[in-house]
PDB file of N, CA and C in Angstrom:
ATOM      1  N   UNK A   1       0.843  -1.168   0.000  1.00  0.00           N
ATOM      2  CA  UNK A   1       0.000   0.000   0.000  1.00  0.00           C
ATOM      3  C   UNK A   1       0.897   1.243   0.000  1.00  0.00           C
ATOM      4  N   UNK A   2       0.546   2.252  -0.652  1.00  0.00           N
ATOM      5  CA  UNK A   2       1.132   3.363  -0.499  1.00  0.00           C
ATOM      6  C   UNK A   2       0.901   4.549   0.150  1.00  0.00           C
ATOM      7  N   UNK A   3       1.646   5.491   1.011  1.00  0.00           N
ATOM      8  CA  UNK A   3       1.177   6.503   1.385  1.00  0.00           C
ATOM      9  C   UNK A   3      -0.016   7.273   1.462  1.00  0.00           C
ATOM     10  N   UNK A   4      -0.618   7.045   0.154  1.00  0.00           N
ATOM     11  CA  UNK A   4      -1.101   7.828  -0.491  1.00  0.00           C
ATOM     12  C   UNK A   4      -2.644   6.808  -0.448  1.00  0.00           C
ATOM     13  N   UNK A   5      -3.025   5.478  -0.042  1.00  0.00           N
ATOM     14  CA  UNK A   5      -3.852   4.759   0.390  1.00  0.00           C
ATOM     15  C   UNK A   5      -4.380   4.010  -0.488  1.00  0.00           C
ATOM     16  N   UNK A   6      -3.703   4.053  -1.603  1.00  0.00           N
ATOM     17  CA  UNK A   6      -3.960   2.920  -3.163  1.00  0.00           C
ATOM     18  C   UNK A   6      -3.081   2.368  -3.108  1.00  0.00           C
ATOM     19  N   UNK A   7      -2.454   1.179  -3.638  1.00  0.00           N
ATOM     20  CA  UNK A   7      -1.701   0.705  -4.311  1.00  0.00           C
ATOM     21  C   UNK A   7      -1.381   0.878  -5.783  1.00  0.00           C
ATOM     22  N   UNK A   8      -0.210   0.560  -6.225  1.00  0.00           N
ATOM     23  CA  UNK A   8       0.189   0.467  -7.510  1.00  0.00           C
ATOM     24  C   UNK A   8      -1.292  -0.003  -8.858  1.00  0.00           C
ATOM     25  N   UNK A   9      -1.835  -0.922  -7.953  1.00  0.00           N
ATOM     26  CA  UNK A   9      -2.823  -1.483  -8.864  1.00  0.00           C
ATOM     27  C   UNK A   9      -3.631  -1.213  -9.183  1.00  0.00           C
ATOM     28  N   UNK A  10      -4.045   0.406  -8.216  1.00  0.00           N
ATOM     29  CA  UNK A  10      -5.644   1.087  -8.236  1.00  0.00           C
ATOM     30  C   UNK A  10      -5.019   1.890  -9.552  1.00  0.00           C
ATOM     31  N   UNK A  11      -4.397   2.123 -10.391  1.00  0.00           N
ATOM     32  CA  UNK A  11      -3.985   2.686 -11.400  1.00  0.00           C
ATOM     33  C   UNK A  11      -4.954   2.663 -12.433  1.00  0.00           C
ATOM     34  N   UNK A  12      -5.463   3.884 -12.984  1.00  0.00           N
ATOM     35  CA  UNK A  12      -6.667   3.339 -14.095  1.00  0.00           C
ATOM     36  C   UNK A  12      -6.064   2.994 -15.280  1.00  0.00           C
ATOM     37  N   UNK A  13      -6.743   2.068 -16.090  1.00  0.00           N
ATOM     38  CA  UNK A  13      -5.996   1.587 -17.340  1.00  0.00           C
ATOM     39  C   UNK A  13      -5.484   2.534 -18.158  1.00  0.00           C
ATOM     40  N   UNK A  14      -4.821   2.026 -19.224  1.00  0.00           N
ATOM     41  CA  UNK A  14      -4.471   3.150 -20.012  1.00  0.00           C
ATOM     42  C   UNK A  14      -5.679   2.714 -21.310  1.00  0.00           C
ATOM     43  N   UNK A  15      -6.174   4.482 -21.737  1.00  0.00           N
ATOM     44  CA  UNK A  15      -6.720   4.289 -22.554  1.00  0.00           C
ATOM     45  C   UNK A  15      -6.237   4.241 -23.935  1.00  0.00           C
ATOM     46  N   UNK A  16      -6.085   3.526 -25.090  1.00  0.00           N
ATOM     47  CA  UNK A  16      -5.562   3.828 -25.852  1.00  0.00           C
ATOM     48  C   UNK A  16      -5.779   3.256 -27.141  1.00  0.00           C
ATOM     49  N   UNK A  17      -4.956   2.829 -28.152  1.00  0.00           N
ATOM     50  CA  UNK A  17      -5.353   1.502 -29.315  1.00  0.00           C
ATOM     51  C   UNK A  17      -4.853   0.060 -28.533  1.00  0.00           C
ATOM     52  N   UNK A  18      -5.869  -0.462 -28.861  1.00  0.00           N
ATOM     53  CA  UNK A  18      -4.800  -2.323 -28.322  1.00  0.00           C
ATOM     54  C   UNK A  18      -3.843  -2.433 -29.387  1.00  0.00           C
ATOM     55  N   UNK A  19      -3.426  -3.419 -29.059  1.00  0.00           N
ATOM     56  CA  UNK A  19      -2.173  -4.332 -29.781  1.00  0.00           C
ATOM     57  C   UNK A  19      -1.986  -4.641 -31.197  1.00  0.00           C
ATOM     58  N   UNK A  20      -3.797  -5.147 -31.214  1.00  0.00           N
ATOM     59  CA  UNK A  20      -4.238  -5.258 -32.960  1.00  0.00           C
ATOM     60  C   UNK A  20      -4.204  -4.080 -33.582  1.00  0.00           C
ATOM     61  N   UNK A  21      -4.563  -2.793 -32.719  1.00  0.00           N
ATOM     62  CA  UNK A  21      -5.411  -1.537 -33.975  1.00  0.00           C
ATOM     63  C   UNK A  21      -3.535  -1.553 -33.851  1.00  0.00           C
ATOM     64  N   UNK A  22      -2.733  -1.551 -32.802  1.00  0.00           N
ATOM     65  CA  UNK A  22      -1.242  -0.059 -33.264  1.00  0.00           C
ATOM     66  C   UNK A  22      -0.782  -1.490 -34.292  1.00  0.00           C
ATOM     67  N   UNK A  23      -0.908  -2.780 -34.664  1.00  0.00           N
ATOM     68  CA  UNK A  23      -0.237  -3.629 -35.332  1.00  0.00           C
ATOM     69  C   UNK A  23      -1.089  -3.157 -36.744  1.00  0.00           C
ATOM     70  N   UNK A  24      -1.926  -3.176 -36.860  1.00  0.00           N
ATOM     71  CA  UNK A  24      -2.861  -2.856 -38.237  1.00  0.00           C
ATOM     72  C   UNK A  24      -2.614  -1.654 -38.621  1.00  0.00           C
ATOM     73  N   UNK A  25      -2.418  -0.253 -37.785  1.00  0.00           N
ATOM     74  CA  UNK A  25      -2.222   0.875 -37.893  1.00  0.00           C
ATOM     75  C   UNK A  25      -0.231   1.259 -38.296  1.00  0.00           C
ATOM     76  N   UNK A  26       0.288  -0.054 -37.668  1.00  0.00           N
ATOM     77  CA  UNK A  26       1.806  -0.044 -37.990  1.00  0.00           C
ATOM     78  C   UNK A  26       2.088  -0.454 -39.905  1.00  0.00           C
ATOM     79  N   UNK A  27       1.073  -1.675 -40.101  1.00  0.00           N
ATOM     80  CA  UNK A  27       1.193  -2.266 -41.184  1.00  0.00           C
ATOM     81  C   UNK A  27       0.559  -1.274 -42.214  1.00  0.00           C
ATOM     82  N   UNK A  28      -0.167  -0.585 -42.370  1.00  0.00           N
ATOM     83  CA  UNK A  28      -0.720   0.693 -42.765  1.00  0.00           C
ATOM     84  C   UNK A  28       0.655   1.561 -43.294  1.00  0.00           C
ATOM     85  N   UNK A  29       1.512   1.774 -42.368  1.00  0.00           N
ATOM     86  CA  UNK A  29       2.292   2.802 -42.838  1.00  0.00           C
ATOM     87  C   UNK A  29       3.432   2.394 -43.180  1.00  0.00           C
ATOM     88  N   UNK A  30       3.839   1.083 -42.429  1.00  0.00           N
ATOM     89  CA  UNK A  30       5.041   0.320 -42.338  1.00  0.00           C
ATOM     90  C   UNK A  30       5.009  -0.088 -43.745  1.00  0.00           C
ATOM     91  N   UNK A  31       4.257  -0.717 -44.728  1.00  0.00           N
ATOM     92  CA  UNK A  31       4.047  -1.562 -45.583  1.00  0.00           C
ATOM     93  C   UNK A  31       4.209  -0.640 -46.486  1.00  0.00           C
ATOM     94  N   UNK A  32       4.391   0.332 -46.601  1.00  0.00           N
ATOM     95  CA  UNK A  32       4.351   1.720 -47.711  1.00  0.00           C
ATOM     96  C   UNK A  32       5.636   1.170 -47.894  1.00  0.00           C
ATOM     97  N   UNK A  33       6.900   0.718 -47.107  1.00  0.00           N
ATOM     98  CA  UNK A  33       7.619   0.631 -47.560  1.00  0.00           C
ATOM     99  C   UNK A  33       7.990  -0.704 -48.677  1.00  0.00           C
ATOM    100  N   UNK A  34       7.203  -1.529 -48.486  1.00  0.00           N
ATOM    101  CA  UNK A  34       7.208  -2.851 -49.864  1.00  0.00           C
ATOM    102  C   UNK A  34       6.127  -2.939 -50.851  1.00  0.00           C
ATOM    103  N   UNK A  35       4.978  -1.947 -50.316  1.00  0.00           N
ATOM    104  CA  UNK A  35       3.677  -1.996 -51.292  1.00  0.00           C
ATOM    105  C   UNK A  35       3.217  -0.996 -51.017  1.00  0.00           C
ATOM    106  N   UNK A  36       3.391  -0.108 -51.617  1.00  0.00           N
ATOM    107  CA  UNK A  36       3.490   1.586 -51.238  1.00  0.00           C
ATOM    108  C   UNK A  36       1.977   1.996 -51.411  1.00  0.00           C
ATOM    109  N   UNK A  37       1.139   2.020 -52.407  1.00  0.00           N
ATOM    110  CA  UNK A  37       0.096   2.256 -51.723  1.00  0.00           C
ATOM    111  C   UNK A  37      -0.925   1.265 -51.196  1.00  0.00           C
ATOM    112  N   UNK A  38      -0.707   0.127 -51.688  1.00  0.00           N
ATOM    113  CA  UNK A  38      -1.474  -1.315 -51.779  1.00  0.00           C
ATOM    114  C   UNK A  38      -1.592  -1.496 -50.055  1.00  0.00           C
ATOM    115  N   UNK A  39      -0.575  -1.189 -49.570  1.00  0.00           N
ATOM    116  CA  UNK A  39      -0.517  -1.745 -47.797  1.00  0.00           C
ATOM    117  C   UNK A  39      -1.135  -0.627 -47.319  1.00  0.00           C
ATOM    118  N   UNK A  40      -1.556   0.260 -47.780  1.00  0.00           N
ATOM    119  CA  UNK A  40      -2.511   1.206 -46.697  1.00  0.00           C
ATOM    120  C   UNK A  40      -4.135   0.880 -46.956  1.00  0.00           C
ATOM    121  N   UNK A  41      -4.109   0.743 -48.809  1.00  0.00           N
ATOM    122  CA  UNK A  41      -4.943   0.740 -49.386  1.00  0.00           C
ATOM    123  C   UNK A  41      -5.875  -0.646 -48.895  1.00  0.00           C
ATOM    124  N   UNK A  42      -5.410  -1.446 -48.339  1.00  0.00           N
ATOM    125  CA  UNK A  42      -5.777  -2.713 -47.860  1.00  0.00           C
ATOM    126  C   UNK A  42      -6.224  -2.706 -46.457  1.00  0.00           C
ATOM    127  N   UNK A  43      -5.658  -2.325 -46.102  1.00  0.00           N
ATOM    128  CA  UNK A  43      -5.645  -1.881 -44.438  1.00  0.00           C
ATOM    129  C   UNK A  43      -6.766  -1.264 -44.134  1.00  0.00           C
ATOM    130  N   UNK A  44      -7.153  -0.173 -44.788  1.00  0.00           N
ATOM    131  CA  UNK A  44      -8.453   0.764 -44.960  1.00  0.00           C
ATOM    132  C   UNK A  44      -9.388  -0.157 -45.466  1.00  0.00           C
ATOM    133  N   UNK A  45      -9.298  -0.843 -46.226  1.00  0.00           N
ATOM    134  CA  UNK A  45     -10.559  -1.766 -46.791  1.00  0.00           C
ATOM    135  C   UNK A  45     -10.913  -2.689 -45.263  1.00  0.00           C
ATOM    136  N   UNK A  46     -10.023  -3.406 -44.891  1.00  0.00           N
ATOM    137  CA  UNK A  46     -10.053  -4.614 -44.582  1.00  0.00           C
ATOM    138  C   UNK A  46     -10.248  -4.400 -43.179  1.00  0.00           C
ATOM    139  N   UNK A  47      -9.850  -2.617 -42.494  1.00  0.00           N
ATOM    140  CA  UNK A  47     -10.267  -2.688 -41.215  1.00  0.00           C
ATOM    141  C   UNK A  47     -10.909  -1.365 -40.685  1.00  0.00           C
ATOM    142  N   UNK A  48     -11.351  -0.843 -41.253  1.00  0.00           N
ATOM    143  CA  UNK A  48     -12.196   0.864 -40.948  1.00  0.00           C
ATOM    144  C   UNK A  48     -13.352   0.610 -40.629  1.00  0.00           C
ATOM    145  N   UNK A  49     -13.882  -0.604 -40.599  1.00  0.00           N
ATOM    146  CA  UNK A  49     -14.826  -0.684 -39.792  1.00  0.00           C
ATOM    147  C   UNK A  49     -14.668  -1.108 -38.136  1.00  0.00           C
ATOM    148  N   UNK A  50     -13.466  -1.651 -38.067  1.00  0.00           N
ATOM    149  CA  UNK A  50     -13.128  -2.424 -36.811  1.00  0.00           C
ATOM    150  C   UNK A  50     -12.577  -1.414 -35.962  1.00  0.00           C
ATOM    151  N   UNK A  51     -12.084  -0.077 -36.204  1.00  0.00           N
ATOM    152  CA  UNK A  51     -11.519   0.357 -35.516  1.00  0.00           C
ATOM    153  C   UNK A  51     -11.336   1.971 -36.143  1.00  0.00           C
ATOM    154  N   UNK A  52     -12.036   3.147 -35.568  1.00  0.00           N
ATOM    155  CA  UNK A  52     -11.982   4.445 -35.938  1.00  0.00           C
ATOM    156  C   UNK A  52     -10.144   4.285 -35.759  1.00  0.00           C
ATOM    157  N   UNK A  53      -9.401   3.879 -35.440  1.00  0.00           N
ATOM    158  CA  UNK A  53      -8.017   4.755 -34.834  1.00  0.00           C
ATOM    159  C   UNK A  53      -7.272   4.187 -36.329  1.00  0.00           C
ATOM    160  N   UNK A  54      -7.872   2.676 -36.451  1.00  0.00           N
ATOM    161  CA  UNK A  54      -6.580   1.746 -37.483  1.00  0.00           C
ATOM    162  C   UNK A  54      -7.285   2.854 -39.368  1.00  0.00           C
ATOM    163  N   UNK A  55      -8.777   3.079 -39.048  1.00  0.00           N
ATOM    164  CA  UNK A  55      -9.497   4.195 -39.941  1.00  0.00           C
ATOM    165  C   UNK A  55      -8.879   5.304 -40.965  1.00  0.00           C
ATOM    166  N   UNK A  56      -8.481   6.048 -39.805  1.00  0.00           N
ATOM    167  CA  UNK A  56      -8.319   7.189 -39.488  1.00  0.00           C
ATOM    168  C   UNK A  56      -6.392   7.035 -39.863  1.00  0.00           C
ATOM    169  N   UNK A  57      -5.703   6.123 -39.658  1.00  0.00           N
ATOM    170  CA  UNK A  57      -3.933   6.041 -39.573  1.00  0.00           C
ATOM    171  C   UNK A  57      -4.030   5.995 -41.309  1.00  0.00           C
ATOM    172  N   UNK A  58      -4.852   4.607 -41.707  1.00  0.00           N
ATOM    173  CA  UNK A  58      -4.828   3.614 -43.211  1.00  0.00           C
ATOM    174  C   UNK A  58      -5.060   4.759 -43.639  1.00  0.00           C
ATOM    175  N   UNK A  59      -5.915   5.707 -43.566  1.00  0.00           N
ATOM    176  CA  UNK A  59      -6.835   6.529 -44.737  1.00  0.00           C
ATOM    177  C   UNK A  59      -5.000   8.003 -44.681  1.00  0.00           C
ATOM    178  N   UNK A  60      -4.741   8.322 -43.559  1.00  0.00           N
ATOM    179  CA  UNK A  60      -3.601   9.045 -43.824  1.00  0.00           C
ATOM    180  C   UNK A  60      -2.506   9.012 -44.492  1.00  0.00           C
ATOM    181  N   UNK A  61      -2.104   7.487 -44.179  1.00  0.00           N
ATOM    182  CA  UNK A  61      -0.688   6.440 -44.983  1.00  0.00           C
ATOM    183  C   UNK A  61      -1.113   6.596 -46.491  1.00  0.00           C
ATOM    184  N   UNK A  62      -1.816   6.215 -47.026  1.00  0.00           N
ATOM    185  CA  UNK A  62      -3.320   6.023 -48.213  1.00  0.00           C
ATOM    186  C   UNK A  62      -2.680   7.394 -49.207  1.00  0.00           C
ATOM    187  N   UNK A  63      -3.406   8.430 -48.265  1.00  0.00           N
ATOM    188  CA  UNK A  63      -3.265   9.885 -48.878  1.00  0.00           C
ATOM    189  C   UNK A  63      -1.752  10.366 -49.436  1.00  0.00           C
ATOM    190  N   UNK A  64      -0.955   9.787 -47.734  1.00  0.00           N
ATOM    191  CA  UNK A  64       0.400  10.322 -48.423  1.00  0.00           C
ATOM    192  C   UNK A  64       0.941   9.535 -49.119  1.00  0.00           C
ATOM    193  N   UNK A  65       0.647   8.407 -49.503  1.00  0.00           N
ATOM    194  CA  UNK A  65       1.388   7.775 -50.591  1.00  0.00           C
ATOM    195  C   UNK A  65       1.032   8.012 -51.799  1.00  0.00           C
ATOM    196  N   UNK A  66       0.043   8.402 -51.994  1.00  0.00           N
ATOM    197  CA  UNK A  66      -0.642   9.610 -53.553  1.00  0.00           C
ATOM    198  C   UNK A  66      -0.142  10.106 -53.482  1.00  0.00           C
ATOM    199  N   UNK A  67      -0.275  10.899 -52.362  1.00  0.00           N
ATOM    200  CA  UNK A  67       0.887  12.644 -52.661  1.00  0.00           C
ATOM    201  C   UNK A  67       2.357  12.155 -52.702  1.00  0.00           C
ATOM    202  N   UNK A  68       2.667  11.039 -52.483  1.00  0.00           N
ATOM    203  CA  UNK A  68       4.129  10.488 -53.055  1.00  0.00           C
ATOM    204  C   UNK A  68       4.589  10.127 -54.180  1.00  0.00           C
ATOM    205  N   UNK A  69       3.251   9.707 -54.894  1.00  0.00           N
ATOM    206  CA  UNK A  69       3.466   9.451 -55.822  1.00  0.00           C
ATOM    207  C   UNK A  69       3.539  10.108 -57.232  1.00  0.00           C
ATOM    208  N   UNK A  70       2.392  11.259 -56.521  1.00  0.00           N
ATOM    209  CA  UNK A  70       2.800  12.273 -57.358  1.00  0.00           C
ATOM    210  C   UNK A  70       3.977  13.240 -57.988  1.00  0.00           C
ATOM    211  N   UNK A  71       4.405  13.458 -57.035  1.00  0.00           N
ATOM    212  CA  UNK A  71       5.848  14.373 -56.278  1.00  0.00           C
ATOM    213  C   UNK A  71       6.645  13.472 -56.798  1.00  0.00           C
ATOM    214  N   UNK A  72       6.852  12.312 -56.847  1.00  0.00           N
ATOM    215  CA  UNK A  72       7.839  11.290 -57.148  1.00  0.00           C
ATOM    216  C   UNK A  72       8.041  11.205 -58.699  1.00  0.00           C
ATOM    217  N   UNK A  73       6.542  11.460 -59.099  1.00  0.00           N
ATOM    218  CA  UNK A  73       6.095  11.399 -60.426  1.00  0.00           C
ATOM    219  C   UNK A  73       6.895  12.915 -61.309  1.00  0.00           C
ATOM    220  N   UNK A  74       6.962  13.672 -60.325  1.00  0.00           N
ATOM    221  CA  UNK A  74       7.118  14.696 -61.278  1.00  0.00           C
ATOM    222  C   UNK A  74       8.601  15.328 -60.997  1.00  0.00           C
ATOM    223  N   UNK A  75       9.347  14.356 -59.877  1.00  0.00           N
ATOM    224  CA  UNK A  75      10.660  14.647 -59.646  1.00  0.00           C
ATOM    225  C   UNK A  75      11.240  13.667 -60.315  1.00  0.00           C
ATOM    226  N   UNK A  76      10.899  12.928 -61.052  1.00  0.00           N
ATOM    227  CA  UNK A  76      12.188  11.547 -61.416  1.00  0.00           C
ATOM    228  C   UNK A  76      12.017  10.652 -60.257  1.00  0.00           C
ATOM    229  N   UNK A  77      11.654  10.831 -59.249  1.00  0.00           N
ATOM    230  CA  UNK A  77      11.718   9.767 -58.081  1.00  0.00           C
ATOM    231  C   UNK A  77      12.823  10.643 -57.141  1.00  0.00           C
ATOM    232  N   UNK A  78      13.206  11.653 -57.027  1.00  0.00           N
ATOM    233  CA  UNK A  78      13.901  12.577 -55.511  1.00  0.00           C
ATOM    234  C   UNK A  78      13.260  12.693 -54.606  1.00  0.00           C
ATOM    235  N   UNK A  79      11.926  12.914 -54.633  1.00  0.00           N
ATOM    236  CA  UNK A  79      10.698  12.592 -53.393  1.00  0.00           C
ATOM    237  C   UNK A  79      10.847  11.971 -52.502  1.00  0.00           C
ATOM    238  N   UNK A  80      10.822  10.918 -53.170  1.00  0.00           N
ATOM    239  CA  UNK A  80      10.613   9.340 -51.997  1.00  0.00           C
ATOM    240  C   UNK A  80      11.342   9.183 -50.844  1.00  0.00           C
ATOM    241  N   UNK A  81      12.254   9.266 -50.725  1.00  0.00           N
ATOM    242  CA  UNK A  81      13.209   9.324 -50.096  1.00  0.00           C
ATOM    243  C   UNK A  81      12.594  10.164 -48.457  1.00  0.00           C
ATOM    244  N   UNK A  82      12.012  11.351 -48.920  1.00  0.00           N
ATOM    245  CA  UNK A  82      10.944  12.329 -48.393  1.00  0.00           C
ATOM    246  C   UNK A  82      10.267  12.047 -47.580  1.00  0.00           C
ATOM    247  N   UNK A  83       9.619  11.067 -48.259  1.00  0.00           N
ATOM    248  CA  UNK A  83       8.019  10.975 -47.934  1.00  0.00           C
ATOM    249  C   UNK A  83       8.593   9.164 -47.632  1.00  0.00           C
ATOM    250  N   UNK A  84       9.028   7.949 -47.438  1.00  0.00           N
ATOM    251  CA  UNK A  84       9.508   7.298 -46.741  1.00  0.00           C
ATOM    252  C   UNK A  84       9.848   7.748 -45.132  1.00  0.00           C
ATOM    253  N   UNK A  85      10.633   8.874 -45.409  1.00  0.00           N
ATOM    254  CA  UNK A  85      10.935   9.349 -43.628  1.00  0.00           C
ATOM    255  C   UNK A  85       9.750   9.511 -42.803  1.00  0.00           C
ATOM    256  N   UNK A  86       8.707  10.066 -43.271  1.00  0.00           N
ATOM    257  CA  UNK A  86       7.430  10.729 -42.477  1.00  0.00           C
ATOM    258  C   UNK A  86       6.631   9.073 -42.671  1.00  0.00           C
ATOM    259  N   UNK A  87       6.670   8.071 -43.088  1.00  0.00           N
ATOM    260  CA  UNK A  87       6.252   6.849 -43.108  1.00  0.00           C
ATOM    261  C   UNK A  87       6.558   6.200 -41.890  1.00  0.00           C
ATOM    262  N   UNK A  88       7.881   5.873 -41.865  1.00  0.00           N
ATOM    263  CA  UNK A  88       8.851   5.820 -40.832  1.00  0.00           C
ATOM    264  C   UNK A  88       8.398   6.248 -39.276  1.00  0.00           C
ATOM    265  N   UNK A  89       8.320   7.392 -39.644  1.00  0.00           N
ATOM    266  CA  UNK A  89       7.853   8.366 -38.266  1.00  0.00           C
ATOM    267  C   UNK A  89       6.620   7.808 -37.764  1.00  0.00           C
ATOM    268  N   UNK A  90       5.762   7.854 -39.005  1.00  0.00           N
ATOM    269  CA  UNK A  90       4.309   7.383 -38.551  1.00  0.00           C
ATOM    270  C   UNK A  90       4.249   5.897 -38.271  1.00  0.00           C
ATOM    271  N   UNK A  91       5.036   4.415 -39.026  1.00  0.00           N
ATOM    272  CA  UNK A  91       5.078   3.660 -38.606  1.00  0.00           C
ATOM    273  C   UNK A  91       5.441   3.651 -36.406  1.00  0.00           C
ATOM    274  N   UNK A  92       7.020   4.100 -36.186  1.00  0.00           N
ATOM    275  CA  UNK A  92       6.971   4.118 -34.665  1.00  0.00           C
ATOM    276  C   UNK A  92       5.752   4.502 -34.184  1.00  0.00           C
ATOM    277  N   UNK A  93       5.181   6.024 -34.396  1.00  0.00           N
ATOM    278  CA  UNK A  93       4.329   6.267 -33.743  1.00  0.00           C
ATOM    279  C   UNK A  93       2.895   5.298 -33.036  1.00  0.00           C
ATOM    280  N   UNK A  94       2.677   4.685 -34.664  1.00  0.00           N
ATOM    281  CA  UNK A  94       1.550   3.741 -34.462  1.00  0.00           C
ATOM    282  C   UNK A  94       2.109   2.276 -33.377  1.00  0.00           C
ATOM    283  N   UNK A  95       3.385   1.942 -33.497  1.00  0.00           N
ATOM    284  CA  UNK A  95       3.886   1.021 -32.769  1.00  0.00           C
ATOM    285  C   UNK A  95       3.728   1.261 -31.153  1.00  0.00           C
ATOM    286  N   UNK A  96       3.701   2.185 -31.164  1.00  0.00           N
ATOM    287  CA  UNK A  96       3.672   3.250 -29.847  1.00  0.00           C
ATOM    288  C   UNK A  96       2.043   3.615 -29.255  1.00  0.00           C
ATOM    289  N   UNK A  97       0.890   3.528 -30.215  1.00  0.00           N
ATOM    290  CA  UNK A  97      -0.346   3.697 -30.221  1.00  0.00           C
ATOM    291  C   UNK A  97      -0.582   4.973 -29.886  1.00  0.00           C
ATOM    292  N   UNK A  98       0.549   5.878 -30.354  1.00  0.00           N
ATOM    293  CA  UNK A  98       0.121   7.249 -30.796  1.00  0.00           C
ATOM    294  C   UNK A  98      -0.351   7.544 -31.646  1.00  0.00           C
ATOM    295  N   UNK A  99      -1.529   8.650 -31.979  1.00  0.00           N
ATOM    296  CA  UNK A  99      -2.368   9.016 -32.803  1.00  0.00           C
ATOM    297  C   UNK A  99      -0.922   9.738 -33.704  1.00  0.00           C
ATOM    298  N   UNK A 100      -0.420   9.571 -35.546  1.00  0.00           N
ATOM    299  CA  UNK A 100       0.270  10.715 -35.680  1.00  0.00           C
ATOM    300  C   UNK A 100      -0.542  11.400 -37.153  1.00  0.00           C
ATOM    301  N   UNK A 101      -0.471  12.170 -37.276  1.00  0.00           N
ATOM    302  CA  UNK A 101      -1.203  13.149 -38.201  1.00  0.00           C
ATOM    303  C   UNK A 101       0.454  13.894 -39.704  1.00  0.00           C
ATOM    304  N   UNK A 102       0.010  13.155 -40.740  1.00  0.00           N
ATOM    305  CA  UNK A 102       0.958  13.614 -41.434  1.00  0.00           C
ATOM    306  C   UNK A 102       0.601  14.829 -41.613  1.00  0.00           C
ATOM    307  N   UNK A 103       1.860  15.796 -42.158  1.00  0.00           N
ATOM    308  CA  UNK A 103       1.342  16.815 -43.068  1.00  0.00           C
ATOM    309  C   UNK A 103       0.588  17.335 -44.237  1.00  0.00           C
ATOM    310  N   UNK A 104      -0.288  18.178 -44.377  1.00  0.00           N
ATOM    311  CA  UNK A 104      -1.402  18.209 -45.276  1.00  0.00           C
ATOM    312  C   UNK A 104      -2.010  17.143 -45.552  1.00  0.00           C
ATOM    313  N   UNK A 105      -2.140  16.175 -45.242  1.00  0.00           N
ATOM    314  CA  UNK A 105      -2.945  14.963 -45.721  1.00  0.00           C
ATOM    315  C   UNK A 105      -4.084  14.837 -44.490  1.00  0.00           C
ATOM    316  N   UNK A 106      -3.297  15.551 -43.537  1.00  0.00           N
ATOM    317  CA  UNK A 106      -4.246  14.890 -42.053  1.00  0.00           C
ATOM    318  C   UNK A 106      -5.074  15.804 -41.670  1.00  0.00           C
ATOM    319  N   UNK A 107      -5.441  16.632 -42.411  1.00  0.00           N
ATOM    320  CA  UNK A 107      -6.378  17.265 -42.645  1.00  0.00           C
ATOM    321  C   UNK A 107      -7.595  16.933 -43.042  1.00  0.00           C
ATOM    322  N   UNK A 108      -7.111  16.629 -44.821  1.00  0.00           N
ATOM    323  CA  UNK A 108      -7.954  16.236 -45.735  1.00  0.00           C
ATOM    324  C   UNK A 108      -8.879  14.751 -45.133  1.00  0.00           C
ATOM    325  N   UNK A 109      -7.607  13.941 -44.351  1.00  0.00           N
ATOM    326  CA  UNK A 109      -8.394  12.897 -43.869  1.00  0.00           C
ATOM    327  C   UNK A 109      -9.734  12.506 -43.070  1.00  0.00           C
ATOM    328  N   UNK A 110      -9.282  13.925 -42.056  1.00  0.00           N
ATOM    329  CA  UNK A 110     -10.380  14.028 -41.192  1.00  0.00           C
ATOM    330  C   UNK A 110     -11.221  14.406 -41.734  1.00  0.00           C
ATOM    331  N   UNK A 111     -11.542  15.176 -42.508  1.00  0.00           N
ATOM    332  CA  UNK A 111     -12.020  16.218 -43.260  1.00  0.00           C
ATOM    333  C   UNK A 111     -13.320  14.824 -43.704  1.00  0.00           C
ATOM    334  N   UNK A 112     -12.464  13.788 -44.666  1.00  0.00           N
ATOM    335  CA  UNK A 112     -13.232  12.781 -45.312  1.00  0.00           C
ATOM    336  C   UNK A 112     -13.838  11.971 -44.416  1.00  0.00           C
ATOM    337  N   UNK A 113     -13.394  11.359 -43.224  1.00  0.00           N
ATOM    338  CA  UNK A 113     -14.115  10.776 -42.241  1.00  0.00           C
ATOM    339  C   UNK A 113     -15.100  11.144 -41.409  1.00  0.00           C
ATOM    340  N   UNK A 114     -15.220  12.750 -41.179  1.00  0.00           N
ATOM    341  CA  UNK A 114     -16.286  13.558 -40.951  1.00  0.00           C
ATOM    342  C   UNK A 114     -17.713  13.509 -41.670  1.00  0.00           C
ATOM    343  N   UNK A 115     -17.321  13.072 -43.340  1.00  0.00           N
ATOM    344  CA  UNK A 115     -18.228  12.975 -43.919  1.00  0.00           C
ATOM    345  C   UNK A 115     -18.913  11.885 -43.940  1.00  0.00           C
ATOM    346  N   UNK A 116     -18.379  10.778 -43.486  1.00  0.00           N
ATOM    347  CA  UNK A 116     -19.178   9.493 -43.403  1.00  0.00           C
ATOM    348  C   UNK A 116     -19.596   9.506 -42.720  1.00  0.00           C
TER     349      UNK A 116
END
């Protein structure tokens, strides 16, 4: 017991994604790197109903890999390189079951999920 008249155990849970959404939400962004848009694009199909968080990651990964592809499209491929790093970023994050919000895309995302 502690000082304080709880124990360690009266601790309230943590609220957050389980194990599955940050693993589905990892493979989402992680997978950009072997199936660049196909692994988000799948992810969003196969789990936006199961989970607003894994939703909401797929549909971001999704976006920026368009806007990668574009940019990539119209640089020769100097982009990527780019837009891999912020993949990256967002993969840990989701490993972590932090919410992360790319640039300009995570906007538009919400923006689209609002509408459904």
């Amino acid at each position: 017991m502690s000082p304080y008249g709880t124990t360690l155990d009266d601790s309230p849970p943590k609220i957050g994604p389980t194990s599955d959404e940050r693993l589905a939400a990892a493979i989402a962004h992680g997978g950009t790197f072997f199936a660049w848009t196909l692994a988000p694009l799948l992810v969003y199909l196969l789990k936006r109903s199961d989970s607003k968080y894994v939703e909401a990651q797929a549909l971001q990964a999704l976006l920026w890999s368009l806007a990668g592809t574009l940019l990539a499209a119209a640089t020769c491929g100097l982009a990527i390189p780019f837009f891999m790093v912020f993949h990256g970023i967002a993969t840990w994050k989701a490993l972590e079951g932090e919410h992360y919000e790319y640039p300009l895309v995570g906007d538009l995302a919400r923006t689209l999920l609002a509408r459904r």
